[in-house]
Protein backbone atom coordinates (compact mmCIF):
# COMPACT_ATOMS: atom_id res chain seq x y z
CA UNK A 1 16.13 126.90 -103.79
CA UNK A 2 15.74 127.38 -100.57
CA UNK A 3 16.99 124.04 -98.83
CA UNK A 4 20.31 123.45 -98.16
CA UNK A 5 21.67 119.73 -98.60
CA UNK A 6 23.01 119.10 -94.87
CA UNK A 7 26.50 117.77 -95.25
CA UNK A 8 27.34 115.03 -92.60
CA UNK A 9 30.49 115.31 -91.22
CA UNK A 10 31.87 113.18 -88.36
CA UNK A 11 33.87 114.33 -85.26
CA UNK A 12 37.42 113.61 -84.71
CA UNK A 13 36.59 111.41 -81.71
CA UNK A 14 34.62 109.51 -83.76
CA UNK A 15 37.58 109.36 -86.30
CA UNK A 16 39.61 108.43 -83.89
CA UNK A 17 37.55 105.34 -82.30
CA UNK A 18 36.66 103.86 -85.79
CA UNK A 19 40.94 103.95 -86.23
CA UNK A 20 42.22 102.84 -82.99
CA UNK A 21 39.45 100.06 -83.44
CA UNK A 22 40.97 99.18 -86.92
CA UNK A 23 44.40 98.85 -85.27
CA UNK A 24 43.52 97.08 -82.15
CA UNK A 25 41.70 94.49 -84.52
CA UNK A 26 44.09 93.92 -86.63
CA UNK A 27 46.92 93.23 -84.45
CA UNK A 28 44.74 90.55 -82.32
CA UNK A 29 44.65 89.11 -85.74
CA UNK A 30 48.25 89.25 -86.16
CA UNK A 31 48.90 88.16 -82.82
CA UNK A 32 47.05 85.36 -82.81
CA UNK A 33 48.46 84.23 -86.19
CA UNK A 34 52.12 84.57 -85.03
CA UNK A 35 51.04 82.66 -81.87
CA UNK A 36 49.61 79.52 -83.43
CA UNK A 37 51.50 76.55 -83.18
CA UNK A 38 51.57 75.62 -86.85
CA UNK A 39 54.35 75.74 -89.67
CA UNK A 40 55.19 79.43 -90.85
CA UNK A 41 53.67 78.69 -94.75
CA UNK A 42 50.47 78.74 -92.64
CA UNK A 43 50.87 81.47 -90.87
CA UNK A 44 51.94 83.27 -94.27
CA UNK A 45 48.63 81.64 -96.05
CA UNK A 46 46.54 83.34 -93.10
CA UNK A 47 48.24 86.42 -92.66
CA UNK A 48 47.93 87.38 -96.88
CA UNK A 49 44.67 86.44 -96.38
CA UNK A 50 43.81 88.86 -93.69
CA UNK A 51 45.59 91.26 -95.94
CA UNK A 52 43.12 90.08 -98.75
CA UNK A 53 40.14 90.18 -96.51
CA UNK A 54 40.71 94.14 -95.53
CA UNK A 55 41.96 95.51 -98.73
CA UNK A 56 38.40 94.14 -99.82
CA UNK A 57 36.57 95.83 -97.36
CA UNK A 58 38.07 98.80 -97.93
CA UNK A 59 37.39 98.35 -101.88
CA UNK A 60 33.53 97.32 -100.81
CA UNK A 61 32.85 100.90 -98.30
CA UNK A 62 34.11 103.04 -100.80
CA UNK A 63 32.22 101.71 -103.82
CA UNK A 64 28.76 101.68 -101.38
CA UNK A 65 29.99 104.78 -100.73
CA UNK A 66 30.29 105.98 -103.98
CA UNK A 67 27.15 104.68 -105.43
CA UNK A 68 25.60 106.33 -102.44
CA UNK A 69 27.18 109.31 -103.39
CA UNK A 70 26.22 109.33 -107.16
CA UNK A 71 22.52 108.45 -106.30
CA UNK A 72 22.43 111.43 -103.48
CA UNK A 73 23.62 113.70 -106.92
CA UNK A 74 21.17 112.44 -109.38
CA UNK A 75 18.16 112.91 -106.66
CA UNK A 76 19.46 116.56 -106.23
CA UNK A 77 19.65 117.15 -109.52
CA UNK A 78 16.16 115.90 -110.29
CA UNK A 79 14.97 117.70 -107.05
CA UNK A 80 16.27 120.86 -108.42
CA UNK A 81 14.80 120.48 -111.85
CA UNK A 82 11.62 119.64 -110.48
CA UNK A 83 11.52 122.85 -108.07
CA UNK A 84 12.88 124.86 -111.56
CA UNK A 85 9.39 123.65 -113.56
CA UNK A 86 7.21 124.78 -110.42
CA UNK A 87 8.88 127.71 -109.79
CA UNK A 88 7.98 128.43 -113.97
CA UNK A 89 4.68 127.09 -113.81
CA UNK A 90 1.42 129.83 -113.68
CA UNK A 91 -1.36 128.36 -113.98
CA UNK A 92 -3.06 131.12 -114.81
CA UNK A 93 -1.45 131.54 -117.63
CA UNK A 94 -4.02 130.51 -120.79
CA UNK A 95 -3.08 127.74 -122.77
């Protein structure tokens, strides 16, 4: 084989923006729930369910990840086979 499957890798600063975005996000959220003027069962209804909400988008990216992952294998491994039979294949060979 003579193709090497480029691995993507991000940088640190890149890291670093996608977390300091995650924090500064959610604590706007929290702020503005512990700001509203409403009774604290509310603001305990809408804080679990920002807690809902981002455990679920956690649990959605790494399942699109990992199907993304799995189908990047299976193509590979089908890719490799296929490059196995032409490597094997003379067709000069009689039948």
């Amino acid at each position: 084989m003579n193709e090497t499957p480029v691995k993507q890798q991000n940088t640190g600063a890149y890291y670093g923006q996608a977390v300091a975005s995650f924090g500064v996000a959610i604590s706007a959220v929290a702020i503005g729930i512990y700001n509203l003027e409403v009774d604290g069962w509310v603001r305990a209804f809408l804080g679990i369910a920002v807690l809902y909400l981002t455990t679920s988008a956690f649990t959605l990216a790494k399942v699109i990840r990992d199907r993304q992952e799995a189908t990047g294998i299976v193509s590979r491994v089908d890719q490799a086979r296929m490059e196995k039979i032409l490597a094997e294949y003379d067709p000069f060979t009689p039948k």
